[in-house]
C-alpha atoms as a PDB file:
ATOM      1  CA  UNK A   1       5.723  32.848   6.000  1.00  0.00           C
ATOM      2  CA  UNK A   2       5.991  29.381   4.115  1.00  0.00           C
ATOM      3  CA  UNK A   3       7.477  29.710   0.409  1.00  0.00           C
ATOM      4  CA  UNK A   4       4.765  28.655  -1.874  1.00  0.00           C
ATOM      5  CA  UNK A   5       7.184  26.189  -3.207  1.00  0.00           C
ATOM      6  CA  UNK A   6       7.340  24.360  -0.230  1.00  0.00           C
ATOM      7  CA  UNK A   7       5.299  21.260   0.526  1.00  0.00           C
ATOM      8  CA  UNK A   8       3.685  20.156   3.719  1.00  0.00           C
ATOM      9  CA  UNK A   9       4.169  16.534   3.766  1.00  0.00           C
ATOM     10  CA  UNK A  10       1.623  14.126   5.994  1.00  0.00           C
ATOM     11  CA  UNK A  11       3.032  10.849   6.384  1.00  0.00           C
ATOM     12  CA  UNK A  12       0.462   7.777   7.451  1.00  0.00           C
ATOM     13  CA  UNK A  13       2.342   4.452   7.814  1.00  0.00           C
ATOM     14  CA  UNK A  14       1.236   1.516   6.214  1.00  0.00           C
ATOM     15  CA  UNK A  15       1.729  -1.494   9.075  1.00  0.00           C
ATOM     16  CA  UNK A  16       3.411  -4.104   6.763  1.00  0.00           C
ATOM     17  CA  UNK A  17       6.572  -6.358   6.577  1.00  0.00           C
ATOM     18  CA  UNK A  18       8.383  -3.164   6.057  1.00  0.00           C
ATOM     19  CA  UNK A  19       9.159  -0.937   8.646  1.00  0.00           C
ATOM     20  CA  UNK A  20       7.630   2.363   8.707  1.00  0.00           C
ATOM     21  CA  UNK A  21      11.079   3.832   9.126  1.00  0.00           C
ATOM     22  CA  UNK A  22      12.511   2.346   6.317  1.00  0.00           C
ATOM     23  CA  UNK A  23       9.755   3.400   4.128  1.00  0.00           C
ATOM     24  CA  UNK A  24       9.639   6.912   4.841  1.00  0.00           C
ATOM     25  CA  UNK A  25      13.780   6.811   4.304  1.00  0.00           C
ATOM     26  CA  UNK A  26      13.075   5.929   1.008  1.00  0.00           C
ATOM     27  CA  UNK A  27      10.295   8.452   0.003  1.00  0.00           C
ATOM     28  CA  UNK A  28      12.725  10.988   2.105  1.00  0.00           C
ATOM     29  CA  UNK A  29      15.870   9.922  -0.337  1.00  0.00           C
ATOM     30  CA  UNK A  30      13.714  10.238  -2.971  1.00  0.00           C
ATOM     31  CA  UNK A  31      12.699  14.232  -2.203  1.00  0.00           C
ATOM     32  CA  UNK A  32      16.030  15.529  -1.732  1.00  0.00           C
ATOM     33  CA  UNK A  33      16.878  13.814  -5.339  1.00  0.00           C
ATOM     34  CA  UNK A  34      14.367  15.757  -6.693  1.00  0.00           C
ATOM     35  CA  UNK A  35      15.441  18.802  -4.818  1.00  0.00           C
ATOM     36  CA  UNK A  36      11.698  19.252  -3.340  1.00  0.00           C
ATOM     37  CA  UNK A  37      11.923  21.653  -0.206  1.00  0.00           C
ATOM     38  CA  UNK A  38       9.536  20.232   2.939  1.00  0.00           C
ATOM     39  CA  UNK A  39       7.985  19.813   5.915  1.00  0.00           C
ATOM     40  CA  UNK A  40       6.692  16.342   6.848  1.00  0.00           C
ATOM     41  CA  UNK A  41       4.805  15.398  10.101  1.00  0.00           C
ATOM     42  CA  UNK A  42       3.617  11.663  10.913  1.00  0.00           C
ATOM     43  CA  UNK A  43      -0.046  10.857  11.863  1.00  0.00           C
ATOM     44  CA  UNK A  44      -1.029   7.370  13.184  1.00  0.00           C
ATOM     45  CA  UNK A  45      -4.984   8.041  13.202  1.00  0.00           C
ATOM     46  CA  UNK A  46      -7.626   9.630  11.698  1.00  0.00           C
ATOM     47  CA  UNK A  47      -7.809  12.558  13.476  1.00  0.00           C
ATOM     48  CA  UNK A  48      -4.206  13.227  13.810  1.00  0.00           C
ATOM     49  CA  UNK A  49      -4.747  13.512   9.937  1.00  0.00           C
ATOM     50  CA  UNK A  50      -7.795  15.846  10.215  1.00  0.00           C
ATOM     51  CA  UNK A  51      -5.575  17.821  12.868  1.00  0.00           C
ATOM     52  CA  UNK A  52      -2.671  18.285  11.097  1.00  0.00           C
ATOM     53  CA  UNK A  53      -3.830  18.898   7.666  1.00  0.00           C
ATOM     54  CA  UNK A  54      -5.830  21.874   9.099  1.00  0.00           C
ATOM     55  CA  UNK A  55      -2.525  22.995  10.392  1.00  0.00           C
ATOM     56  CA  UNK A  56      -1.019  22.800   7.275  1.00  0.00           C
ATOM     57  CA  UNK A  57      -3.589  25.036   5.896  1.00  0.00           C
ATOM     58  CA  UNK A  58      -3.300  27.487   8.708  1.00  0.00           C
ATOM     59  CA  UNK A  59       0.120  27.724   8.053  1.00  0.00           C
ATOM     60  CA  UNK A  60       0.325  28.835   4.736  1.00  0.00           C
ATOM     61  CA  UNK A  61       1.360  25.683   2.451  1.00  0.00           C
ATOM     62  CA  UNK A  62      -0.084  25.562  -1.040  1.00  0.00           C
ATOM     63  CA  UNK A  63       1.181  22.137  -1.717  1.00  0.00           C
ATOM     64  CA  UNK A  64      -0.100  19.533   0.649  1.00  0.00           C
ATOM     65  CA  UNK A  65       1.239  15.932  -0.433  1.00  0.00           C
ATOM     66  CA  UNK A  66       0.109  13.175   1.395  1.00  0.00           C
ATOM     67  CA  UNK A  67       2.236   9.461   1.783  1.00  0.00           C
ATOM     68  CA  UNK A  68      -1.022   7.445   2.462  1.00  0.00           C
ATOM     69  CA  UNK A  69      -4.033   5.255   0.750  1.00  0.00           C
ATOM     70  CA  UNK A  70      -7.694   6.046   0.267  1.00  0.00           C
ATOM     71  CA  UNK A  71      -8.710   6.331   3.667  1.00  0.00           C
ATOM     72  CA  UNK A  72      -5.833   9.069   4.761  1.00  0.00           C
ATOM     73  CA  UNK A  73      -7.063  10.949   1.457  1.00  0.00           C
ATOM     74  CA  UNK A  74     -10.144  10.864   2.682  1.00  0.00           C
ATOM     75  CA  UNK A  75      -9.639  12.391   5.714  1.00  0.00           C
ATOM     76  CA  UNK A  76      -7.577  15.195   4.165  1.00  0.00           C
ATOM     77  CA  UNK A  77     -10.539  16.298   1.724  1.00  0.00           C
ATOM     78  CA  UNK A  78     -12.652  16.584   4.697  1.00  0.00           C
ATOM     79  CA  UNK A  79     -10.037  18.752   6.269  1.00  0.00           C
ATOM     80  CA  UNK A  80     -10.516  20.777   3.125  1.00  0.00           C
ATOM     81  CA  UNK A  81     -13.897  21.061   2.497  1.00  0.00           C
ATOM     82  CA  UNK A  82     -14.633  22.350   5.999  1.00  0.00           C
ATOM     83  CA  UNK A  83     -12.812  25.512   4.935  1.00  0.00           C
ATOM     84  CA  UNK A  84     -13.135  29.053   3.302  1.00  0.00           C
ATOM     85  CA  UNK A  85     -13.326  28.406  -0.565  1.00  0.00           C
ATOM     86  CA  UNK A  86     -11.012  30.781  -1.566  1.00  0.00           C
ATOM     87  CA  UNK A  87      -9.049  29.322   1.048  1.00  0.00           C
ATOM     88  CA  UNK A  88      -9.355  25.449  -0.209  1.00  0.00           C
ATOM     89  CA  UNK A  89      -8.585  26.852  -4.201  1.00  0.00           C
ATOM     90  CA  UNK A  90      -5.478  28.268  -3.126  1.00  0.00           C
ATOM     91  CA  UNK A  91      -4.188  24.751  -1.981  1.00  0.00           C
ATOM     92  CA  UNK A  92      -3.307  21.779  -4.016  1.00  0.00           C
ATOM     93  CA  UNK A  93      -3.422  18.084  -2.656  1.00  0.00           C
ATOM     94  CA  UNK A  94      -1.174  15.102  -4.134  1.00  0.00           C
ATOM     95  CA  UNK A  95      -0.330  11.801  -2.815  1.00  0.00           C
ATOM     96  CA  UNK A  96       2.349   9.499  -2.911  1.00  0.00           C
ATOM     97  CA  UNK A  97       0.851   5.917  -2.344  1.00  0.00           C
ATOM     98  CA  UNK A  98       1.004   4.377   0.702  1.00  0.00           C
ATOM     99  CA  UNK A  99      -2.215   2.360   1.785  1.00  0.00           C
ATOM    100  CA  UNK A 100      -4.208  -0.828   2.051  1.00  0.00           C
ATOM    101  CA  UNK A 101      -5.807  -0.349  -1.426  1.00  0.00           C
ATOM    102  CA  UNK A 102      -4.674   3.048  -3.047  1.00  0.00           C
ATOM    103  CA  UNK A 103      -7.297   2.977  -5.662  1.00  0.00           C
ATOM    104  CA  UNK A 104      -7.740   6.503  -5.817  1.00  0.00           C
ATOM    105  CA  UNK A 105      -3.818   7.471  -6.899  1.00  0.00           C
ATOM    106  CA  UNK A 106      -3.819   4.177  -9.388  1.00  0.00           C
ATOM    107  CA  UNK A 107      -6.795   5.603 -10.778  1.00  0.00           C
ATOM    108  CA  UNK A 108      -4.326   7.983 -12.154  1.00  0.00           C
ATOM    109  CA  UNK A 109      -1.586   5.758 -13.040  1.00  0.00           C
ATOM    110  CA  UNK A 110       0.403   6.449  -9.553  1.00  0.00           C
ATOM    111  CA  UNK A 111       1.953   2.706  -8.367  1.00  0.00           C
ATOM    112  CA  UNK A 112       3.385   1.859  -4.635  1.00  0.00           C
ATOM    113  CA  UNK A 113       6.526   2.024  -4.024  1.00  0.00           C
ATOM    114  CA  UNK A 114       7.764   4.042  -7.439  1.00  0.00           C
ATOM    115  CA  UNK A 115       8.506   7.095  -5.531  1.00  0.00           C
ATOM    116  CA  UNK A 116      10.783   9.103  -7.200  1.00  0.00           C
ATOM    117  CA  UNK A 117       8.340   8.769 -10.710  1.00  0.00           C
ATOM    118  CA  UNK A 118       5.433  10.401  -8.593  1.00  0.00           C
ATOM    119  CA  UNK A 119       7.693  12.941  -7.168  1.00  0.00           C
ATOM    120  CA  UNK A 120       8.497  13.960 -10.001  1.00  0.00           C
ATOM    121  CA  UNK A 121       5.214  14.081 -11.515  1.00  0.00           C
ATOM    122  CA  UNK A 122       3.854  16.075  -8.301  1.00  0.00           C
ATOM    123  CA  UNK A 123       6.666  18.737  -8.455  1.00  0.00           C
ATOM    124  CA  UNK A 124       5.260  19.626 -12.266  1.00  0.00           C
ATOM    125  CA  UNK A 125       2.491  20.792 -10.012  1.00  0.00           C
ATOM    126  CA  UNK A 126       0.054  19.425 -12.864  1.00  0.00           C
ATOM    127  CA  UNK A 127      -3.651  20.783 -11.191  1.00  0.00           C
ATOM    128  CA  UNK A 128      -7.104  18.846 -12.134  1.00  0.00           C
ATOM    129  CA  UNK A 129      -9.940  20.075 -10.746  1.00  0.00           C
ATOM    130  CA  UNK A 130     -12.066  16.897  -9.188  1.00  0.00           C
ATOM    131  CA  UNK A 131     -15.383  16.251  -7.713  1.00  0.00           C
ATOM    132  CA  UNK A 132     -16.595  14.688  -4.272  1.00  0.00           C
ATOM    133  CA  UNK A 133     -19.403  12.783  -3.729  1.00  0.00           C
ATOM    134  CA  UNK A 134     -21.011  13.123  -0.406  1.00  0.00           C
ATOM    135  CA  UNK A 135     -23.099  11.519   1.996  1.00  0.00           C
ATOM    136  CA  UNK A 136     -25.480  13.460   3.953  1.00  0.00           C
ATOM    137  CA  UNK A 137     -27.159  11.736   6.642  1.00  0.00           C
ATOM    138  CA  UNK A 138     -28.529  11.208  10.311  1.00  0.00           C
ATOM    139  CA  UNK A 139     -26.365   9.840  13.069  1.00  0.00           C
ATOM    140  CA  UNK A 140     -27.393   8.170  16.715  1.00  0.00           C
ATOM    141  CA  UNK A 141     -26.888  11.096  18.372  1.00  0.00           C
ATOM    142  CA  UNK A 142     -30.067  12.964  15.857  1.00  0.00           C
ATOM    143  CA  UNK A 143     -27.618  15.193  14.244  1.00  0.00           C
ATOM    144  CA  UNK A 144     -26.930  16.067  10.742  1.00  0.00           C
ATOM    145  CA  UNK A 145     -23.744  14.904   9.192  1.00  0.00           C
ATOM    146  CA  UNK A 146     -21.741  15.371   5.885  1.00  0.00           C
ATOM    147  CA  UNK A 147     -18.684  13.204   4.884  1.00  0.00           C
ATOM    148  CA  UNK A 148     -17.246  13.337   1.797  1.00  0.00           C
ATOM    149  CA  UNK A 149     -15.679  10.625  -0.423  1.00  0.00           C
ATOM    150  CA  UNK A 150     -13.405  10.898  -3.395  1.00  0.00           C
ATOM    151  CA  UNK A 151     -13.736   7.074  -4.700  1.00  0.00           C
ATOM    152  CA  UNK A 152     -17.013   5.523  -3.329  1.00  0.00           C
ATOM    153  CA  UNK A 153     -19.489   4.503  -0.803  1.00  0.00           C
ATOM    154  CA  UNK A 154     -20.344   0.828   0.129  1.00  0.00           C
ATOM    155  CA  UNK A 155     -23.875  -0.474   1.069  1.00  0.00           C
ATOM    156  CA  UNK A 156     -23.929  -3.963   2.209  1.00  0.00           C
ATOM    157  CA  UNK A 157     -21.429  -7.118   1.643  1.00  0.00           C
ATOM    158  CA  UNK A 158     -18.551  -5.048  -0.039  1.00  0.00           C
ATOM    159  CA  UNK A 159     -18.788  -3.035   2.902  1.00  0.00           C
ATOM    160  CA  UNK A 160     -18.289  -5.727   5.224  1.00  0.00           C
ATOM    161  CA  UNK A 161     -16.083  -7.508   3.183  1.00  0.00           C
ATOM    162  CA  UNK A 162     -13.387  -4.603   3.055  1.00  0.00           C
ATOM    163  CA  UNK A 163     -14.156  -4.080   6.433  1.00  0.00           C
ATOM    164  CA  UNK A 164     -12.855  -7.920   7.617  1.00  0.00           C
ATOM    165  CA  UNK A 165     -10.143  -7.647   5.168  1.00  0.00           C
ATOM    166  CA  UNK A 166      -8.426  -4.350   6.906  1.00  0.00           C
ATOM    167  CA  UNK A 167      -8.377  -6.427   9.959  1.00  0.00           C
ATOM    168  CA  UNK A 168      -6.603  -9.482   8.467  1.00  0.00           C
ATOM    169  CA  UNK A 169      -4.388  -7.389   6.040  1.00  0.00           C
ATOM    170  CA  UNK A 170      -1.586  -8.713   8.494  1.00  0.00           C
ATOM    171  CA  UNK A 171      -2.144 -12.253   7.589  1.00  0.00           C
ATOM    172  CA  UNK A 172      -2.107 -12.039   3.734  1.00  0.00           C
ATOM    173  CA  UNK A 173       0.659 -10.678   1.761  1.00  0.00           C
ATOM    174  CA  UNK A 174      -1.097 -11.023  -1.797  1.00  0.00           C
ATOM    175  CA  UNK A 175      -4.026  -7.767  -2.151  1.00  0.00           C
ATOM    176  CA  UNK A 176      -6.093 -10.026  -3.933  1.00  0.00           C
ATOM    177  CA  UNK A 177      -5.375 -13.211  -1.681  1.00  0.00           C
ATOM    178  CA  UNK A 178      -6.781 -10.926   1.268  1.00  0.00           C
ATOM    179  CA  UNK A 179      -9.905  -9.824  -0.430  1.00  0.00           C
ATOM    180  CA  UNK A 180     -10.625 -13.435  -1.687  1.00  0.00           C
ATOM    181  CA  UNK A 181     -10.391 -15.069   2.069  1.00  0.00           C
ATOM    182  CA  UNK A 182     -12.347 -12.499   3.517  1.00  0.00           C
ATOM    183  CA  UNK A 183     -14.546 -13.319   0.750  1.00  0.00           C
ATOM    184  CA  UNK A 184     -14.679 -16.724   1.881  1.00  0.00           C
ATOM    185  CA  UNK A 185     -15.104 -16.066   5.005  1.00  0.00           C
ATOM    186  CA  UNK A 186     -18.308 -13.387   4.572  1.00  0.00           C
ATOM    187  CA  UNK A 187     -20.158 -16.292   2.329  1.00  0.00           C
ATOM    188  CA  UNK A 188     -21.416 -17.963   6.022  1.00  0.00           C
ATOM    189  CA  UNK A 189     -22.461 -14.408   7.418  1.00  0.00           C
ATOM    190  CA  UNK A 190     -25.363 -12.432   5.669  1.00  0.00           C
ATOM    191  CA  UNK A 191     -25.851 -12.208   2.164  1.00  0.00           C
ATOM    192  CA  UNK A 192     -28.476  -9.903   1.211  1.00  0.00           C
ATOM    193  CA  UNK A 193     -30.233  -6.823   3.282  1.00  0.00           C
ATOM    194  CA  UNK A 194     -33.279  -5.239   2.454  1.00  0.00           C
ATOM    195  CA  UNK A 195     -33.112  -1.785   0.527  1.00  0.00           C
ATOM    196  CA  UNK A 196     -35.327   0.796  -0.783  1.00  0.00           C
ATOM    197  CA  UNK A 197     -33.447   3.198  -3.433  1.00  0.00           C
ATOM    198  CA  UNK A 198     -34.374   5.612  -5.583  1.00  0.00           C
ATOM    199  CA  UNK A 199     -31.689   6.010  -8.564  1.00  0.00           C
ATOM    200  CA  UNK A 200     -32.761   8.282 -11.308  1.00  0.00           C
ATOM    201  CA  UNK A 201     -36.517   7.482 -12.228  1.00  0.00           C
ATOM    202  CA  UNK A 202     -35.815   3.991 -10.950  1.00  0.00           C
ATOM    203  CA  UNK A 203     -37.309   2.927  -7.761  1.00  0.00           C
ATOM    204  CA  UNK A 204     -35.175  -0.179  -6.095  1.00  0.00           C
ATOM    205  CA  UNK A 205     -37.180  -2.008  -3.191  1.00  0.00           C
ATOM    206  CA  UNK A 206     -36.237  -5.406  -2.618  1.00  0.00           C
ATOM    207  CA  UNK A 207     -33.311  -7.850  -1.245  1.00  0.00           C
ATOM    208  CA  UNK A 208     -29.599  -6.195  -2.315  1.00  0.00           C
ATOM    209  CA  UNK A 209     -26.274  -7.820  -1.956  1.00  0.00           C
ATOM    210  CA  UNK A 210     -24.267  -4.917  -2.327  1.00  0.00           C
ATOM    211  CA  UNK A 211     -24.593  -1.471  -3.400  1.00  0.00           C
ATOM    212  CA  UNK A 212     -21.332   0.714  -4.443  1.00  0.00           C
ATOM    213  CA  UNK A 213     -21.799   4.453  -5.532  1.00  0.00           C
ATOM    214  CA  UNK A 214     -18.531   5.604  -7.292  1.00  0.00           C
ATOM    215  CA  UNK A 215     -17.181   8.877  -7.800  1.00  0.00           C
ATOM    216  CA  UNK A 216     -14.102   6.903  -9.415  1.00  0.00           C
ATOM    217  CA  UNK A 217     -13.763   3.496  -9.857  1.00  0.00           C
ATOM    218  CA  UNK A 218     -14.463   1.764  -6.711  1.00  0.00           C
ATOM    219  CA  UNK A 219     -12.377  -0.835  -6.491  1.00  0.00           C
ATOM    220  CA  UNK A 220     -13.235  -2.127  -9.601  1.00  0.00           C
ATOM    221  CA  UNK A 221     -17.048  -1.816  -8.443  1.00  0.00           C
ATOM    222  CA  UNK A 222     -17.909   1.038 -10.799  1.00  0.00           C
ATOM    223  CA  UNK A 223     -14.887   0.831 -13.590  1.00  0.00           C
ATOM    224  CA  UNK A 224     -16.287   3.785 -15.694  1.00  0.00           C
ATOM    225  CA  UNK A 225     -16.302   6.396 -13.354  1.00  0.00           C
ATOM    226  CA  UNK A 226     -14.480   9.277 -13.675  1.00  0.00           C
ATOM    227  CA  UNK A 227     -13.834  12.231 -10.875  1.00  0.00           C
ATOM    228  CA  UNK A 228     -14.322  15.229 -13.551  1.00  0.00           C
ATOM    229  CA  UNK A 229     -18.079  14.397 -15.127  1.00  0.00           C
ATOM    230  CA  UNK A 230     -19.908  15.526 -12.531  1.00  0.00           C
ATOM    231  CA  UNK A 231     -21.855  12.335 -12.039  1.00  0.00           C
ATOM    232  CA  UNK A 232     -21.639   9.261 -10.016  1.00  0.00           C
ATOM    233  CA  UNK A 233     -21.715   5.645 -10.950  1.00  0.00           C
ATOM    234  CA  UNK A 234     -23.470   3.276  -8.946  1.00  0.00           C
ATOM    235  CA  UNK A 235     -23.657  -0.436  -9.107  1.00  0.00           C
ATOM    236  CA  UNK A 236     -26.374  -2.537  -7.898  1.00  0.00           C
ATOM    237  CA  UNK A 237     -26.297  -6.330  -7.155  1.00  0.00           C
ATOM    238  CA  UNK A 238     -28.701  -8.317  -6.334  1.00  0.00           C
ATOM    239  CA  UNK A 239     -28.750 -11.717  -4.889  1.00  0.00           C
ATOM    240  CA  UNK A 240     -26.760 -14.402  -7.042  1.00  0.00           C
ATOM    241  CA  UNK A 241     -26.456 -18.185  -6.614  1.00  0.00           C
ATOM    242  CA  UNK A 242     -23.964 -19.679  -4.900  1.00  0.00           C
ATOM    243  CA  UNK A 243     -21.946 -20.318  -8.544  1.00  0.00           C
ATOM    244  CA  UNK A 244     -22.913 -17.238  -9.937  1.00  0.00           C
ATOM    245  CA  UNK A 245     -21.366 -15.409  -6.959  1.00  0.00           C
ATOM    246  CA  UNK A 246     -18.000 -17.471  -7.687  1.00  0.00           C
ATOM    247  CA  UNK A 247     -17.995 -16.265 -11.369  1.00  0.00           C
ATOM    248  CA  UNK A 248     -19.266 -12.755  -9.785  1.00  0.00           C
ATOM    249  CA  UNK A 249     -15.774 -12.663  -7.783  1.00  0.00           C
ATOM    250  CA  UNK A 250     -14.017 -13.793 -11.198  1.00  0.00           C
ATOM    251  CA  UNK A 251     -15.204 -11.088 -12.993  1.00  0.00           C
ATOM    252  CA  UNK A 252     -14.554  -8.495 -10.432  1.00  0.00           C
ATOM    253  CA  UNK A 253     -10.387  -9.502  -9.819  1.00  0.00           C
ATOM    254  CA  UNK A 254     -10.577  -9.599 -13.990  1.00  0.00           C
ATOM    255  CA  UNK A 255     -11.984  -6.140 -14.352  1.00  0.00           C
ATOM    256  CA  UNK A 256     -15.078  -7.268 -15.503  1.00  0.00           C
ATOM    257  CA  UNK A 257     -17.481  -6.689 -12.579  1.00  0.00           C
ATOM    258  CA  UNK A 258     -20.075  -5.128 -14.798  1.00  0.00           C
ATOM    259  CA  UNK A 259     -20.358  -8.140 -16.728  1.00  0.00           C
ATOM    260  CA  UNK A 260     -22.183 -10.005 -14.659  1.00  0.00           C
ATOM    261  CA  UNK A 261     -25.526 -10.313 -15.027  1.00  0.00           C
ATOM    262  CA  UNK A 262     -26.849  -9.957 -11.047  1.00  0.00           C
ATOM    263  CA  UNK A 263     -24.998  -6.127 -11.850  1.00  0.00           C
ATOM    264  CA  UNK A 264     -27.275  -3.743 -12.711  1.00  0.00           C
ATOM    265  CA  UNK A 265     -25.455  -0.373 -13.343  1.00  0.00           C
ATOM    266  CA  UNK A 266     -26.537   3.412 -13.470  1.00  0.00           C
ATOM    267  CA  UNK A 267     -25.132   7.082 -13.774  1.00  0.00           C
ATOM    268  CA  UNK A 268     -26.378   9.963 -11.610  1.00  0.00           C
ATOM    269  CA  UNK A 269     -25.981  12.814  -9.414  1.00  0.00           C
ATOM    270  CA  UNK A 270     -28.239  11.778  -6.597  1.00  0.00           C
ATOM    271  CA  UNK A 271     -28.713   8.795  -4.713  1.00  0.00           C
ATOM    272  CA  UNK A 272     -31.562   8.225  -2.039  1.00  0.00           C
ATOM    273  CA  UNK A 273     -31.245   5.326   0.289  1.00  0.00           C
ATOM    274  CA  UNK A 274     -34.611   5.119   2.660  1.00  0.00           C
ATOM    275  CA  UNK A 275     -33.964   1.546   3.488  1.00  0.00           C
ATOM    276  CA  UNK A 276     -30.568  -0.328   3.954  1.00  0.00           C
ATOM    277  CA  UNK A 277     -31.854  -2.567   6.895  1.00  0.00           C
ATOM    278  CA  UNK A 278     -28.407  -3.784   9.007  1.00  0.00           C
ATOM    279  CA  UNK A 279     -26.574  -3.128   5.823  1.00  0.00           C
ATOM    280  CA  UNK A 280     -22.503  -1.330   6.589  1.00  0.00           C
ATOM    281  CA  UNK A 281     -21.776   1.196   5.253  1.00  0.00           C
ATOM    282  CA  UNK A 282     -17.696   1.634   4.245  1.00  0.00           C
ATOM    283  CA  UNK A 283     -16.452   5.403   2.464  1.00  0.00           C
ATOM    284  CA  UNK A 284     -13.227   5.095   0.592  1.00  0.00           C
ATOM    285  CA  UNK A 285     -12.965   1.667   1.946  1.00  0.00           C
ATOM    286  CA  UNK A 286     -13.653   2.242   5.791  1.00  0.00           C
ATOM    287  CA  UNK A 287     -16.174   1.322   7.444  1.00  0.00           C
ATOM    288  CA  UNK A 288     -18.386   4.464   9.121  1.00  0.00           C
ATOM    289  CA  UNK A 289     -20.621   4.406  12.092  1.00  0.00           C
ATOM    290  CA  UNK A 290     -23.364   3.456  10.370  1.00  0.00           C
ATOM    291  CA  UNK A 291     -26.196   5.980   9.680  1.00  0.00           C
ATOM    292  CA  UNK A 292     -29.879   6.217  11.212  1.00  0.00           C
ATOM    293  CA  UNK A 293     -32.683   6.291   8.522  1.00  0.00           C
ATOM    294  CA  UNK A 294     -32.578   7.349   5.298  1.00  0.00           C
ATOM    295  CA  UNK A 295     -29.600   8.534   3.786  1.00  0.00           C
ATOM    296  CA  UNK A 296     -28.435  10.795   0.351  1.00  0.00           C
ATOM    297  CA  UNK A 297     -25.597  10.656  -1.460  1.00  0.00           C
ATOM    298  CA  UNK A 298     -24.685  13.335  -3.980  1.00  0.00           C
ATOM    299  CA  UNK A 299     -21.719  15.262  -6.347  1.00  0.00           C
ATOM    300  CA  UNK A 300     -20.360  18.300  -6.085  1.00  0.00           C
ATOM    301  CA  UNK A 301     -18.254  19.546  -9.112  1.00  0.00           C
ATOM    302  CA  UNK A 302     -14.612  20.711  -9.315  1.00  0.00           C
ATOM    303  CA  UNK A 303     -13.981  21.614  -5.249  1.00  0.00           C
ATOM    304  CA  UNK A 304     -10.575  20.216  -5.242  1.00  0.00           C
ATOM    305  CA  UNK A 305      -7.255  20.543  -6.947  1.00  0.00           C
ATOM    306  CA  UNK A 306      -5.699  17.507  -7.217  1.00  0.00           C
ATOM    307  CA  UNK A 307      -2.030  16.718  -8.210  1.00  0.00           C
ATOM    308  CA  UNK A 308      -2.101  14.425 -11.448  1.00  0.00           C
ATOM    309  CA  UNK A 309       0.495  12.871 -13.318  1.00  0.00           C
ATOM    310  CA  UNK A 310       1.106  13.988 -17.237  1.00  0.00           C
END
């Protein structure tokens, strides 16, 4: 029987100048300063994620920590959320940044590479109950599918954008240099896609750049959302001119996205998509097989406990 004490530890490598070695000798220096008892297992992919968080669960540990970004988080909740609910409120999830992006864990003040301050803040056992947004949609195959998301969805160029930019994360050190050339680079491809939404009482049915529904901030798409209100924030922008895309990109590195006046913003707990015509679609900033058809995205309150700092 596992000591409730004990944490399972899932460690996803970021591929970086750094070796994954090293880094997990730090993180591991950093637990046995803080006198944390563990287990820690090493995934490379997504399912080895799904796989071994579920035997994590089966095994009995209450605490499972993962070293990863958004998209290894991602995969965990899943894990979760396919269980028994008295099973998935017995457990508690933290995570020690370790991604591409990591917006979820500096949503709540956790930075890279400051491991034994998030240790430390993880073995207070601190628990928030958060929410999930979740897509529910068709896939080629004609069968019903569910994912779940804990910082957005992407419809569209921010979709395609992040998508480009995880494959030349290699070639540019700088977060924000990365985004910008793959920003550069998307300007030649496609610009706009035809959607049909439905947002509130609002009915959307025309050309859209890019569409991001945020359960928290979305990399800096949707900067007022919050994973405990029980609603999602969605931004909405249409097609700007060449310079007011430049001052668009501006705005967004500055914090400012909403600012811009091509942004049109709203807060809700439903979103229908029945048109995103050869628009991607990215979930916690990776891209998903796109769906077929219409699509809904939606929040469901307080279904995971989540490790915060004080």
């Amino acid at each position: 029987m596992i000591n409730d004490n004990r944490w399972g530890i899932l460690y996803c490598p970021k591929h970086d100048m750094l070796s994954p070695k090293r880094r997990w000798e730090k993180v591991e220096k950093c637990l046995k300063a803080n006198g944390v008892e563990y287990d820690f297992v090493q995934s490379e992919s997504t399912s080895g994620v799904d796989r071994l968080v579920k035997m994590m669960i089966n095994n009995g540990y209450k605490t499972i920590v993962i070293v990863g970004g958004d998209s290894a988080l991602n995969d965990a909740v899943n894990c979760l959320m396919q269980t028994d609910s008295k099973v998935r409120e017995s457990v508690a999830l933290g995570v020690i940044p370790n991604g591409l992006m990591n917006d979820f864990a500096h949503f709540w003040g956790l930075a890279e590479g400051d491991y034994d301050q998030t240790i430390k803040w993880l073995k207070q056992r601190r628990i928030r109950k958060i929410d999930l947004g979740c897509i529910r949609y068709t896939n080629k195959h004609g069968e019903h599918c569910r994912r779940y998301f804990l910082n957005c969805i992407n419809i569209g160029l921010i979709a395609a954008i992040m998508n480009l930019r995880r494959q030349t994360r290699h070639y540019f050190g700088s977060r924000t240099l990365s985004f910008f050339f793959s920003f550069l680079l998307m300007i030649f491809q496609r610009l706009e896609y035809r959607m049909h939404l439905k947002i509130n009482s609002d009915t959307i049915k025309r050309n859209v750049m890019t569409v991001c529904i945020g359960n928290s901030t979305g990399y800096g798409q949707t900067p007022n959302a919050v994973p405990y209100n029980g609603q999602l924030d969605v931004s909405v922008v249409y097609h700007p001119e060449m310079t007011q895309l430049l001052e668009g990109f501006y705005l967004f590195v500055r914090g400012k996205f909403l600012n811009h006046k091509s942004v049109h913003p709203y807060r809700t707990r439903k979103v229908e998509v029945l048109e995103a015509r050869k628009a991607l679609v990215g979930i916690d900033g990776r891209l998903m097989k796109t769906p077929v058809g219409p699509f809904t995205i939606t929040v469901e309150q307080e279904v995971i406990n989540f490790l915060i700092p004080e």
